[in-house]
Structure formats: C-alpha cells, structure tokens
N, C-alpha and C. Protein backbone atom coordinates (compact mmCIF):
# COMPACT_ATOMS: atom_id res chain seq x y z
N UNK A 1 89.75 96.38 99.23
CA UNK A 1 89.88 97.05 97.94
C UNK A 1 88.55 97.64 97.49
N UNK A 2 87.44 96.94 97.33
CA UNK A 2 86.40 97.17 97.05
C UNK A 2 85.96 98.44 97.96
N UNK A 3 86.03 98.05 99.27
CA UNK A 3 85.36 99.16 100.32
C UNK A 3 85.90 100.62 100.07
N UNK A 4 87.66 100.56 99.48
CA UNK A 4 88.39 101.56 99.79
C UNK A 4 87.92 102.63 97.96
N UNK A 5 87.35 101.74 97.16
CA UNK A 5 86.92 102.50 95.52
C UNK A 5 85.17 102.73 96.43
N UNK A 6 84.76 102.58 97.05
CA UNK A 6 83.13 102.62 97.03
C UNK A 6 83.54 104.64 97.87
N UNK A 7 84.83 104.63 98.37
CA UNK A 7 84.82 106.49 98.67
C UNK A 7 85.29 107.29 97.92
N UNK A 8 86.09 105.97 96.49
CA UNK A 8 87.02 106.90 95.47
C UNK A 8 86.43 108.36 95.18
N UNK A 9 84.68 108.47 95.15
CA UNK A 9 84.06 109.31 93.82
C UNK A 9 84.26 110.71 94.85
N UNK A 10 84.48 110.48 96.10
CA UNK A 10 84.42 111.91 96.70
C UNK A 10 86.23 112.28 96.62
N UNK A 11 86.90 111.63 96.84
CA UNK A 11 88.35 111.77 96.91
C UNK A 11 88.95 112.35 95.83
N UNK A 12 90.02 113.14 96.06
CA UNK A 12 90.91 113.86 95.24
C UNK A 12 92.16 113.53 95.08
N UNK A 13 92.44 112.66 94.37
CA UNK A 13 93.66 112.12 94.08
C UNK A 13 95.27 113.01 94.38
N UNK A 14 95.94 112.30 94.87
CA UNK A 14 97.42 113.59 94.45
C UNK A 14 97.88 113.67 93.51
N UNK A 15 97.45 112.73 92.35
CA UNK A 15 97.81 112.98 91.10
C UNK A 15 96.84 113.13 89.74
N UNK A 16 96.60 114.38 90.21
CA UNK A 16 95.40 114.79 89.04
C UNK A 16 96.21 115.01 87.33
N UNK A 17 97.37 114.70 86.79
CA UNK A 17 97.89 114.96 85.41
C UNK A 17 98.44 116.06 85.17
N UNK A 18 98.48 116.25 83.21
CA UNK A 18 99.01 117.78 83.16
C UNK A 18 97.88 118.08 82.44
N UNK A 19 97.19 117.33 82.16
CA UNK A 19 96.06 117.82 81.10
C UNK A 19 96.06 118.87 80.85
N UNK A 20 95.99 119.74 79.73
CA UNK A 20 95.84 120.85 79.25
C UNK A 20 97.06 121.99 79.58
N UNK A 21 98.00 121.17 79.96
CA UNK A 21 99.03 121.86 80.03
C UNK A 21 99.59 122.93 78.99
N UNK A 22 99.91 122.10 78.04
CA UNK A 22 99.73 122.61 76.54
C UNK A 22 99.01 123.38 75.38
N UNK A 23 98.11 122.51 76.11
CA UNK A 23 96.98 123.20 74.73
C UNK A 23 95.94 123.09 76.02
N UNK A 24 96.02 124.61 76.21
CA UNK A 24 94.62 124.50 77.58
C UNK A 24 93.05 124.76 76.79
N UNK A 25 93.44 125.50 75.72
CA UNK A 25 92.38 125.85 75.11
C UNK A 25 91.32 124.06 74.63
N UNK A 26 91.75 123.21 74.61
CA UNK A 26 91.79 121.76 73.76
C UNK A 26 90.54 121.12 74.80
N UNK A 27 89.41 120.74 74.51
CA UNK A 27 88.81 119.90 75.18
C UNK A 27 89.25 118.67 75.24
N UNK A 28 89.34 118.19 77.26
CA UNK A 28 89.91 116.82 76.84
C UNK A 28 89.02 115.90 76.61
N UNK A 29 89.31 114.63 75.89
CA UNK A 29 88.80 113.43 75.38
C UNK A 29 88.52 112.28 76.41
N UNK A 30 87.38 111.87 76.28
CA UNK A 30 87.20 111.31 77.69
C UNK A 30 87.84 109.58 77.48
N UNK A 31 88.96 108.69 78.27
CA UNK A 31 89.36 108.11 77.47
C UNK A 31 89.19 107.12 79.10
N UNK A 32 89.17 105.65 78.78
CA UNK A 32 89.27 104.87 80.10
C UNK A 32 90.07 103.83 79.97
N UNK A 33 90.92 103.20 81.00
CA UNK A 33 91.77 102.00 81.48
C UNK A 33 91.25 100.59 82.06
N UNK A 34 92.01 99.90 81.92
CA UNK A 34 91.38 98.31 82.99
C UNK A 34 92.71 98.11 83.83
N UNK A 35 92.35 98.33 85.06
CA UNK A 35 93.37 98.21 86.48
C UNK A 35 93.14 96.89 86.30
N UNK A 36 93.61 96.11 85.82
CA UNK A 36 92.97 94.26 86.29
C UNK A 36 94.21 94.01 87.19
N UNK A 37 93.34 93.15 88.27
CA UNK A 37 94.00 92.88 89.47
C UNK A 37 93.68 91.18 88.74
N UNK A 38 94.97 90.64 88.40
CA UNK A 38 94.91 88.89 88.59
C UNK A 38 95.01 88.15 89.95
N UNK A 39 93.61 87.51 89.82
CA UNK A 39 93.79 85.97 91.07
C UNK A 39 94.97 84.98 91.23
N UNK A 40 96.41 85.65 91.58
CA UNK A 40 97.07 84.35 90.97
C UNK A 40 97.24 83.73 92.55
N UNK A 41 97.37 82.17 92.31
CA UNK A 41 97.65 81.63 93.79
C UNK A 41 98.99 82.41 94.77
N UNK A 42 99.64 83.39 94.09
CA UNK A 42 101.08 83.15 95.44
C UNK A 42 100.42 84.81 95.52
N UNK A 43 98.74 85.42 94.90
CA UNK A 43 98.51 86.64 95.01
C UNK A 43 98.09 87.63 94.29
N UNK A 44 97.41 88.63 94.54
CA UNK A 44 97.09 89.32 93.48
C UNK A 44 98.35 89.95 92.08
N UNK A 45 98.22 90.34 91.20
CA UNK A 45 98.89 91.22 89.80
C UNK A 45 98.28 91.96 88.96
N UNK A 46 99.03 92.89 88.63
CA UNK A 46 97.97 93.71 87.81
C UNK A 46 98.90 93.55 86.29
N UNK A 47 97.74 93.35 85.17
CA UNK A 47 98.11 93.26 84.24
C UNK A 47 98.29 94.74 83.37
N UNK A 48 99.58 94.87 82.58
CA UNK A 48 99.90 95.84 82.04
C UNK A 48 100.41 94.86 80.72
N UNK A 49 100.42 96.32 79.52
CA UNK A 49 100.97 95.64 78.13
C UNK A 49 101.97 96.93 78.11
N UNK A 50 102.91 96.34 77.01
CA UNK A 50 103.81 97.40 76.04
C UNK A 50 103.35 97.56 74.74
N UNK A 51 103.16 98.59 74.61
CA UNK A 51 102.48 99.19 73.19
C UNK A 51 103.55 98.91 72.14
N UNK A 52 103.07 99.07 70.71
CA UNK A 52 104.13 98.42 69.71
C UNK A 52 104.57 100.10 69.87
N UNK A 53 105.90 100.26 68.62
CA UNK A 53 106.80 101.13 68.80
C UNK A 53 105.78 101.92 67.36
N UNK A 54 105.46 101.57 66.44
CA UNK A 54 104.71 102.35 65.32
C UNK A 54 103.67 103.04 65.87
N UNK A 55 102.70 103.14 67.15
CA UNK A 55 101.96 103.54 67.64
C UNK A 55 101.67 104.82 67.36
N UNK A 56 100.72 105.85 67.16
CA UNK A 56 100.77 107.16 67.15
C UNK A 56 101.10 108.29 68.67
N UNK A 57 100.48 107.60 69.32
CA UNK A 57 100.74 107.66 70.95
C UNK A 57 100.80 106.95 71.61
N UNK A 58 102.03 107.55 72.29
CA UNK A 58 103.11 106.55 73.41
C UNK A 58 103.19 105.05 72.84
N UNK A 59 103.58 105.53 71.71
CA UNK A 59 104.30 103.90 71.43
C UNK A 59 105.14 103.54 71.93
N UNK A 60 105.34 102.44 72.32
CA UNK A 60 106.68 101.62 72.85
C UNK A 60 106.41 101.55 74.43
N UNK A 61 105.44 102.67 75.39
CA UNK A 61 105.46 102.43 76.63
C UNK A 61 104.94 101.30 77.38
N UNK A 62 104.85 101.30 78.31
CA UNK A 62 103.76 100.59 79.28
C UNK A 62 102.59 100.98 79.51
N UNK A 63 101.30 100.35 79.92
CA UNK A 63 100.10 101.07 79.59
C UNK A 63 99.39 99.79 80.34
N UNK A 64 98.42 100.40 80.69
CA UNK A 64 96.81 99.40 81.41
C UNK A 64 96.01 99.51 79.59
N UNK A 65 95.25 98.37 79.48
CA UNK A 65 94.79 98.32 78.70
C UNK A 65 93.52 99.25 78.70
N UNK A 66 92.88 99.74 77.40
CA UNK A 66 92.25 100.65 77.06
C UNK A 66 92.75 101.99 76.19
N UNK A 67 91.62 103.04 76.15
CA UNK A 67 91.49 104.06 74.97
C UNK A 67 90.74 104.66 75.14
N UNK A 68 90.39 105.06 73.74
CA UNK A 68 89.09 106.59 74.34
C UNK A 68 88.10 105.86 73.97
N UNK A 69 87.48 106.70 75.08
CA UNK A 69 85.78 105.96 75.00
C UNK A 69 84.94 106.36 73.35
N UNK A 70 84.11 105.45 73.23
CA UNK A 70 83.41 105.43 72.12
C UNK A 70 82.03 105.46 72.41
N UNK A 71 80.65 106.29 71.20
CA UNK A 71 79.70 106.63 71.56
C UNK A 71 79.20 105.37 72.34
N UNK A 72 79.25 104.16 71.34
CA UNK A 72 78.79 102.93 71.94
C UNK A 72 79.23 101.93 73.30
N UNK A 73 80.21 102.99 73.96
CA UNK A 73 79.95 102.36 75.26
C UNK A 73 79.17 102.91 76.12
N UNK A 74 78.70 102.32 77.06
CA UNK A 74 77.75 103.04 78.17
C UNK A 74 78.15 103.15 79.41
N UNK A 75 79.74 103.22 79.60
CA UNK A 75 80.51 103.66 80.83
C UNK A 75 81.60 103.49 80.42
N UNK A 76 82.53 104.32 81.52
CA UNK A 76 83.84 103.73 81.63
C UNK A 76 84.16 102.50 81.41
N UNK A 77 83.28 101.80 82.73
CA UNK A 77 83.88 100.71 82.89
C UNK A 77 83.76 99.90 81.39
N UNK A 78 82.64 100.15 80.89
CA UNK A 78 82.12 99.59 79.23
C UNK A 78 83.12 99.35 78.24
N UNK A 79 83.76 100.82 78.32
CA UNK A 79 84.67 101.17 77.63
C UNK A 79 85.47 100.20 77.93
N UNK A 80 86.61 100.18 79.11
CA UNK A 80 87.59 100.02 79.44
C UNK A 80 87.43 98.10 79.01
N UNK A 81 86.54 97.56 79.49
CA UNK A 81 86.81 96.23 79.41
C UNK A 81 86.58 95.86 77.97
N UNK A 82 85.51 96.46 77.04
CA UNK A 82 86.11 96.49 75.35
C UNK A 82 87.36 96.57 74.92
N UNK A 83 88.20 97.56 75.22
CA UNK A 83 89.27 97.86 74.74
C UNK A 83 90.04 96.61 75.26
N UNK A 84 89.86 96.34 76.51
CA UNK A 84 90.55 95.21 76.89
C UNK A 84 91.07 93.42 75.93
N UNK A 85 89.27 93.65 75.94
CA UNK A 85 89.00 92.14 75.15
C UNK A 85 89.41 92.65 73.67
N UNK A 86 89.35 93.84 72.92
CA UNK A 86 90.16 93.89 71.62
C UNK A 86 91.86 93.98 72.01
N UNK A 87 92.14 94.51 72.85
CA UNK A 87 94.13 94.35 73.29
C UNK A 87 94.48 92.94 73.25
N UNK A 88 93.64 92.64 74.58
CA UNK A 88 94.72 91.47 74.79
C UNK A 88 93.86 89.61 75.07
N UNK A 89 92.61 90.21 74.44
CA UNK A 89 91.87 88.73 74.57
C UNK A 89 91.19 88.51 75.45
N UNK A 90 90.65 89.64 76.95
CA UNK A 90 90.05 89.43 77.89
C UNK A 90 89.22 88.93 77.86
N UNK A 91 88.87 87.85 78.45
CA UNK A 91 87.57 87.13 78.60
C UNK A 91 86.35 87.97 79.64
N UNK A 92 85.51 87.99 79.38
CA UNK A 92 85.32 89.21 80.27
C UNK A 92 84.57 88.64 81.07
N UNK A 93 83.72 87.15 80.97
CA UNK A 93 83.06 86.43 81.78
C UNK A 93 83.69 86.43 83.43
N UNK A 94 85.29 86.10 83.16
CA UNK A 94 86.07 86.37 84.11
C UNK A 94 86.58 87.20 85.11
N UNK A 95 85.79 88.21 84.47
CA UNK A 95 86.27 89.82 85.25
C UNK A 95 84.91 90.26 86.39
N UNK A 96 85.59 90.90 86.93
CA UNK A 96 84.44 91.79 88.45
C UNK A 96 84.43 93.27 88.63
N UNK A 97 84.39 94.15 88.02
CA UNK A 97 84.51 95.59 88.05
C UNK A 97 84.34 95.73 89.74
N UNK A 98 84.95 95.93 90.46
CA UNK A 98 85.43 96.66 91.37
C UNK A 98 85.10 98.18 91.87
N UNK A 99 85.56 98.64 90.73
CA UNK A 99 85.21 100.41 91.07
C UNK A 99 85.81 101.37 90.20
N UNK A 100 85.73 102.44 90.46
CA UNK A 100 86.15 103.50 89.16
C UNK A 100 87.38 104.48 90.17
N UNK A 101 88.37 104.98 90.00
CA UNK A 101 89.23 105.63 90.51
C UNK A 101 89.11 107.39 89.94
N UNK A 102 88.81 108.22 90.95
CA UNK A 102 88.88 109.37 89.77
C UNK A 102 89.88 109.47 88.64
N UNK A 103 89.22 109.98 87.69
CA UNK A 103 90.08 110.41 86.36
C UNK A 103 91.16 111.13 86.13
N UNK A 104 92.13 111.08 85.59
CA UNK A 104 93.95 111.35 85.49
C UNK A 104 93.81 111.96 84.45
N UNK A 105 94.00 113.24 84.02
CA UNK A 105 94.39 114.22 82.92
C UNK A 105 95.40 113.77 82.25
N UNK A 106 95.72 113.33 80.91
CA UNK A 106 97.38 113.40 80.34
C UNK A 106 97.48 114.23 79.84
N UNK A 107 98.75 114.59 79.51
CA UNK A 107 99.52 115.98 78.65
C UNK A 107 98.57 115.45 76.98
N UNK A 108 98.74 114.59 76.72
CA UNK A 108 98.38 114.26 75.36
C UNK A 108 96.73 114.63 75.29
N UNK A 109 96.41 114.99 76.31
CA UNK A 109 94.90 115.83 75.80
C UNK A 109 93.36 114.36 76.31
N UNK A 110 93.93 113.63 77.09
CA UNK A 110 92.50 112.48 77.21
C UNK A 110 92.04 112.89 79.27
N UNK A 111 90.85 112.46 78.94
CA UNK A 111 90.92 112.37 80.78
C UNK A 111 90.34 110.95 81.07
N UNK A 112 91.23 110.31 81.73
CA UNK A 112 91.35 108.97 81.60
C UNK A 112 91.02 108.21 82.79
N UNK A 113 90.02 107.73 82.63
CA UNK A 113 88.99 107.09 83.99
C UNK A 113 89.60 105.60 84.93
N UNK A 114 90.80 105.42 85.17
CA UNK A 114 90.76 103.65 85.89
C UNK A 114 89.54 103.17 86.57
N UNK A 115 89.66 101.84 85.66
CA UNK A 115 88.54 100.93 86.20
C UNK A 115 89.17 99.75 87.02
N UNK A 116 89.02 100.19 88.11
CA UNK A 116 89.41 98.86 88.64
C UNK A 116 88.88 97.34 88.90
N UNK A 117 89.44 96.43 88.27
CA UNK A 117 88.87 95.26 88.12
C UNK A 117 89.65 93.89 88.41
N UNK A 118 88.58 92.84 89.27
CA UNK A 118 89.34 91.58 89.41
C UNK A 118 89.35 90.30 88.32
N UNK A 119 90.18 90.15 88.15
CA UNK A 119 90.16 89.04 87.04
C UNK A 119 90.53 87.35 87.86
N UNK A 120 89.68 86.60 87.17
CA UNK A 120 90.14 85.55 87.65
C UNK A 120 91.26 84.81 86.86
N UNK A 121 92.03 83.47 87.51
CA UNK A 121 93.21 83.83 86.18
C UNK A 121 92.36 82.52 85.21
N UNK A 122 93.34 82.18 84.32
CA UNK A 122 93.00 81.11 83.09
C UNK A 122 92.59 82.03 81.87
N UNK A 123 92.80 83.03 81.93
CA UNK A 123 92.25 83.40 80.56
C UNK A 123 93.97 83.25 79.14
N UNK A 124 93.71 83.38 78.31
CA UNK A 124 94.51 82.52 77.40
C UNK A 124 94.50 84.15 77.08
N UNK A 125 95.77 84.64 76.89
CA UNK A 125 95.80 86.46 76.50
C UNK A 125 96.00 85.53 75.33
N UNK A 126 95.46 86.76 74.31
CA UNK A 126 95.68 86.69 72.93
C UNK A 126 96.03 88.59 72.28
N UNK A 127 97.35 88.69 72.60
CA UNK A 127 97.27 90.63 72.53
C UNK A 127 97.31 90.71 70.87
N UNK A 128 96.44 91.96 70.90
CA UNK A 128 96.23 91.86 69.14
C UNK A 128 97.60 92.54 68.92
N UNK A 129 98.47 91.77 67.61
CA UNK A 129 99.63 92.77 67.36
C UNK A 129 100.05 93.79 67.15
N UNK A 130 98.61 94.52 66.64
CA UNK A 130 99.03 95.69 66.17
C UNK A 130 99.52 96.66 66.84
N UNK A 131 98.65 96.74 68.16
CA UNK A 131 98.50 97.63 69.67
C UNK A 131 99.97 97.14 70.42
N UNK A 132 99.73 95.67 70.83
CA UNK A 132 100.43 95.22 72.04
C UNK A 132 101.77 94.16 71.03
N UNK A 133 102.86 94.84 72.15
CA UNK A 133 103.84 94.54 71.75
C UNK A 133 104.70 93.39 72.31
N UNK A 134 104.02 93.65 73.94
CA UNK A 134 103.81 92.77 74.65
C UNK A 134 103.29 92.80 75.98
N UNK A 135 103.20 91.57 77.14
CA UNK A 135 102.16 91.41 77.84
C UNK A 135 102.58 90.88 78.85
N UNK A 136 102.37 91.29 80.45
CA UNK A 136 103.14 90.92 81.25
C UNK A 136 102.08 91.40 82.96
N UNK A 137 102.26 90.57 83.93
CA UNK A 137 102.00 90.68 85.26
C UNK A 137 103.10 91.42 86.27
N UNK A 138 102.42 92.28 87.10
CA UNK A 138 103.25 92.59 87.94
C UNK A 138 102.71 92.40 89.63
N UNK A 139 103.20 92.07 90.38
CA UNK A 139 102.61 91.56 91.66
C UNK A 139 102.33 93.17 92.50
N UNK A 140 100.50 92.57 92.87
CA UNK A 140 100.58 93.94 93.26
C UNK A 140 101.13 94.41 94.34
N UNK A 141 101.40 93.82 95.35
CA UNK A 141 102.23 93.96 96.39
C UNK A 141 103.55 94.78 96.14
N UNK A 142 104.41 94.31 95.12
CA UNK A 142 105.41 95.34 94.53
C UNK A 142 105.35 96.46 94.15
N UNK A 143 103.98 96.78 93.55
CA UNK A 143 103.63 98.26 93.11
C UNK A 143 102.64 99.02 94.11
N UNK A 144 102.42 98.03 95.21
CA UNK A 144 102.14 99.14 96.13
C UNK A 144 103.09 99.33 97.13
N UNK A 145 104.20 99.32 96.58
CA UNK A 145 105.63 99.32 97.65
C UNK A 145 105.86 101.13 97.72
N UNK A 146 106.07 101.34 98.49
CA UNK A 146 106.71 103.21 97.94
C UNK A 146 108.30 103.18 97.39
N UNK A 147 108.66 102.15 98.44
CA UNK A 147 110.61 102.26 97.85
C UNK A 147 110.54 101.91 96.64
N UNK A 148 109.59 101.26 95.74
CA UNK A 148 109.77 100.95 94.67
C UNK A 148 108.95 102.10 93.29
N UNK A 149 108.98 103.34 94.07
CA UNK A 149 107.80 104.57 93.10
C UNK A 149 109.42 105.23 93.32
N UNK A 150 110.12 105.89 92.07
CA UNK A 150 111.01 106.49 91.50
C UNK A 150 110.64 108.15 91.29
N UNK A 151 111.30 108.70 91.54
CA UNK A 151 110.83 110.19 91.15
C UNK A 151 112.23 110.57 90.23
N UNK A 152 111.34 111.86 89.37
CA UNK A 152 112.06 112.07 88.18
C UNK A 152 111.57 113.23 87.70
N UNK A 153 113.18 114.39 87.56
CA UNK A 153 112.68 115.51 87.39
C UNK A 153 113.03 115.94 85.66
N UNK A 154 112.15 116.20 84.85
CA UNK A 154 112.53 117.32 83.75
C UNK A 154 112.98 118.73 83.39
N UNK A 155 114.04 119.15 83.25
CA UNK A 155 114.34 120.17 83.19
C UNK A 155 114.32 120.85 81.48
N UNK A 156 113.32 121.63 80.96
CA UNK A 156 113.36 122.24 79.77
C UNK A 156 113.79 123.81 80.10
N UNK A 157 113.96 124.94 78.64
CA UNK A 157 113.52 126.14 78.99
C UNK A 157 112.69 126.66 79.50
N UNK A 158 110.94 125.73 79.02
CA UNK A 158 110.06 126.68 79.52
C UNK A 158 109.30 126.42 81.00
N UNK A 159 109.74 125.10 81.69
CA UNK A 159 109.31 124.34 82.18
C UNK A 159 110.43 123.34 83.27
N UNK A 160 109.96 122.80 84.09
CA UNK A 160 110.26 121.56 84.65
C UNK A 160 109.34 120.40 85.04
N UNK A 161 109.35 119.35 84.59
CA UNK A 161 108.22 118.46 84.79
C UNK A 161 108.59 117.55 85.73
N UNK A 162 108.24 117.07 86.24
CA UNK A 162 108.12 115.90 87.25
C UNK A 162 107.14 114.37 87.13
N UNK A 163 108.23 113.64 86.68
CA UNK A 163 106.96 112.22 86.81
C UNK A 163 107.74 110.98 87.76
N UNK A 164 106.89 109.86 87.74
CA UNK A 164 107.21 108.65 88.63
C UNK A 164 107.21 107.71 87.64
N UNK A 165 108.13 106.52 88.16
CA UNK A 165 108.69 105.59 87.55
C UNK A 165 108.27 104.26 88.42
N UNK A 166 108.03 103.14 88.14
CA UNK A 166 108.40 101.81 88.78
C UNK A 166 108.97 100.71 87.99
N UNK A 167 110.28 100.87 87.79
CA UNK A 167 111.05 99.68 87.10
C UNK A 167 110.97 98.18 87.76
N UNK A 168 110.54 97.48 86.88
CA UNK A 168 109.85 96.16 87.36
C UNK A 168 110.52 94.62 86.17
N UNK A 169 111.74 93.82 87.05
CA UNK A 169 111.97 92.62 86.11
C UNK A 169 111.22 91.40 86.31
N UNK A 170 110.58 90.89 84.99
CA UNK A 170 110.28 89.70 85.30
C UNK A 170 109.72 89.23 84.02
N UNK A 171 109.12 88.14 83.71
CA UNK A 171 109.15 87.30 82.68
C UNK A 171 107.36 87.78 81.76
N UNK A 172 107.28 88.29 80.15
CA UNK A 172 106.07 88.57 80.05
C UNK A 172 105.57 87.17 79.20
N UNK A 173 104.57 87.13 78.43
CA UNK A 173 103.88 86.58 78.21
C UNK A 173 104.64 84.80 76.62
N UNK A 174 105.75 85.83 76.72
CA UNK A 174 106.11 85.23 75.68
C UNK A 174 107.32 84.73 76.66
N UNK A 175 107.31 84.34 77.82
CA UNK A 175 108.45 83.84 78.95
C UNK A 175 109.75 84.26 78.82
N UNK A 176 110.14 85.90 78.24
CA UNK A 176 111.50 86.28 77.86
C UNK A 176 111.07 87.24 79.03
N UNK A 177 112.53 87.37 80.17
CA UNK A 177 112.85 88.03 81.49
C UNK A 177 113.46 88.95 81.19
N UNK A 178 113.06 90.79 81.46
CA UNK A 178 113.88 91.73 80.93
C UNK A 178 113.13 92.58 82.06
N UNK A 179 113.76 94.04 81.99
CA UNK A 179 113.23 95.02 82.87
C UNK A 179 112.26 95.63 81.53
N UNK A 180 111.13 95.93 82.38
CA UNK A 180 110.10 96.85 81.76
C UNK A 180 109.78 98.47 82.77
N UNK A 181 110.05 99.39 81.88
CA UNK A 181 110.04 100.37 82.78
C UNK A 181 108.61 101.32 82.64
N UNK A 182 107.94 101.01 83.93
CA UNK A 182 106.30 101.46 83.91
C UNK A 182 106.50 102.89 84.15
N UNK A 183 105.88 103.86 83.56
CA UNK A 183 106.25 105.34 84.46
C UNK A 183 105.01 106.40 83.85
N UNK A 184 105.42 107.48 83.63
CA UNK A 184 104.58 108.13 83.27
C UNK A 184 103.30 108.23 83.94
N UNK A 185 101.76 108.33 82.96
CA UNK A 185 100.16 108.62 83.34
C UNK A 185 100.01 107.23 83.77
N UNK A 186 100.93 105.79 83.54
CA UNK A 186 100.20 104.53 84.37
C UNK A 186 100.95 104.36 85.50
N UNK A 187 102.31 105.17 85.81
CA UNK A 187 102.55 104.90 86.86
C UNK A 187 102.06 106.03 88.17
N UNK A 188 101.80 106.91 87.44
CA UNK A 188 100.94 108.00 88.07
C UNK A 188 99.39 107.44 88.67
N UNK A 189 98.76 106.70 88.00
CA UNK A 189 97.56 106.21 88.14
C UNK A 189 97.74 104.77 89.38
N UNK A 190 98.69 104.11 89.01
CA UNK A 190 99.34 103.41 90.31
C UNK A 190 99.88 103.82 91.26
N UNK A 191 100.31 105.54 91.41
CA UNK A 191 100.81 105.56 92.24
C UNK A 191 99.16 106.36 93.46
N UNK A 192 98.31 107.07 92.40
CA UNK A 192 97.36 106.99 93.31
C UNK A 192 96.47 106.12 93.65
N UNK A 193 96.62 104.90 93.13
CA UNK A 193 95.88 103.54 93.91
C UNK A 193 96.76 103.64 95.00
N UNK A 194 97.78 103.25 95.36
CA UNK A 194 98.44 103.37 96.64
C UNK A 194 97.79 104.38 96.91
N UNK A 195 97.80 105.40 97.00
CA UNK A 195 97.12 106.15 98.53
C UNK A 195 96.03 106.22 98.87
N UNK A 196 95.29 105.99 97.54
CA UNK A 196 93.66 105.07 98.25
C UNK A 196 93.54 104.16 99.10
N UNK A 197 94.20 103.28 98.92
CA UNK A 197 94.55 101.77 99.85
C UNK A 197 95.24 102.20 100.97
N UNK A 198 96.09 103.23 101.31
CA UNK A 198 96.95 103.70 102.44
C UNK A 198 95.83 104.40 103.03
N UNK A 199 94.75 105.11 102.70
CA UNK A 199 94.11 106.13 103.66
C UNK A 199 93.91 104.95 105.00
C-alpha cells in the first residue's frame, strides 16, 4: 500500500471528477479526505460516515471524513486528519499517514485531496452530531472487489452523467444492520484506489 501511494504523485487517476462542469468559470476550493484503513484482526476497513440529512452539501450521503482545507492547516494530510478528529473523535495518536492520492474534482466546486491513512483500532468514535449521522466500517477487501463497483448512467436534457456505486450491508456504529449506499465523489475516489493497488 504504502509503496503503491509513494508513485501516486506522478499518476493520473481514471477518475479525475466533474469539477467545473457547471460553473467552469468558479475557482475550485481546495478541500481534503481521511481514507482510514482500520487494523481490524479478521483485516483491514476503511472507515466512512453518513452525513446528517440538514447538511448544506450532500447531506444524507456517504462520505470519508473531512472538508475544505483551512488557512491553519499545513497540508492535506493536516487538514484531513482535523476534520477527522472534529467528525468522528479520531484519535490521531493512532493514525499513520500513508500517502496522498491525486486530487478528485466534484461537481459541487472543491478539489479534494485523499489522504490515505492507517489507523490502529481501539479508538472510541465519538461522531459529532451535527455532521455525522452515522458511522460505519467497510472491509477493504470488499471495496477493492470490481463485481462489487456498480455503474450508473444519468440521463438529463442537457447532459448524461455517469457515476459508480458500491452498496455495502452491515452493522454501523450504533450496531443497527442496514444497506448503506456509498457512490458518487467517495465511491469514485475508491474506485481509483483500486487501480492504484491493481497497477
């Protein structure tokens, strides 16, 4: 994992976003994520939350923790593991930054840096309510499956869009078992960790 982010910075992802799709004129906002990979004994997981539904953007989805960067961080990675420890309680003593994945454009105007990082487990999530709606592991082995990356086409007047999906059941933080459906810019961002790891 480590070896395969130390070539990320020259690589060109297959999924560079829509950024500026919309509003091309719009400078994007430089905004960063935490890929946390959990130590769990039966294997690695990457932790994802569900945003509350009042949210201004993408409420209600699935999401890697983080936001837009602020003057006072001094990297991505800075960023990303702040936002973390205000989401969902990260201990950060616990964490190993890994590496940086090139940056993913969203339609909503951010360019959004994954940090990839190992977490060890025991940390006690505490997701702040306002953000996280809720909080949940997914084994990474499953999301680097391909039969399990969904494709999905949009058809408008002016347009057709195309995104990826990985529908994933299992139990989150509050031990209630339901399907959570990951898709969009985090399943886009998972789906080019897989082909980093495949080169």
């Amino acid at each position: 994992m480590a070896e395969a982010l130390k070539l990320a910075a020259g690589w060109t992802p297959v999924l560079s976003g829509d950024g500026g799709l919309f509003h091309p004129e719009a400078a994007l906002k430089p905004a960063a994520v935490l890929v946390g990979l959990v130590r769990q004994p039966f294997g690695l997981t990457v932790l994802l939350t569900q945003r509350t539904a009042h949210l201004r953007s993408h409420a209600g989805q699935v999401s890697f923790p983080g936001g837009r960067l602020e003057d006072a961080d001094a990297s991505p990675a800075d960023g990303a593991l702040r936002e973390a420890v205000e989401e969902v309680g990260l201990d950060r003593t616990t964490t190993e930054v890994l590496g940086l994945m090139p940056p993913y454009r969203t339609v909503t105007g951010f360019e959004v840096t994954p940090v990839v990082a190992l977490i060890e487990p025991g940390n006690t999530w505490r997701p702040d309510p306002h953000e996280v709606e809720d909080l949940f592991e997914v084994p990474l082995s499953f999301l680097m499956n391909p039969a399990h990356h969904r494709r999905h086409r949009l058809e408008t007047p002016d347009r057709t869009r195309q995104f990826l999906s990985m529908p994933w059941t299992g139990a989150g933080w509050k031990g209630v078992e339901r399907e959570y459906f990951i898709w969009g810019a985090t399943a886009a961002m998972l789906r080019n960790l897989y082909h980093l790891l495949a080169r």
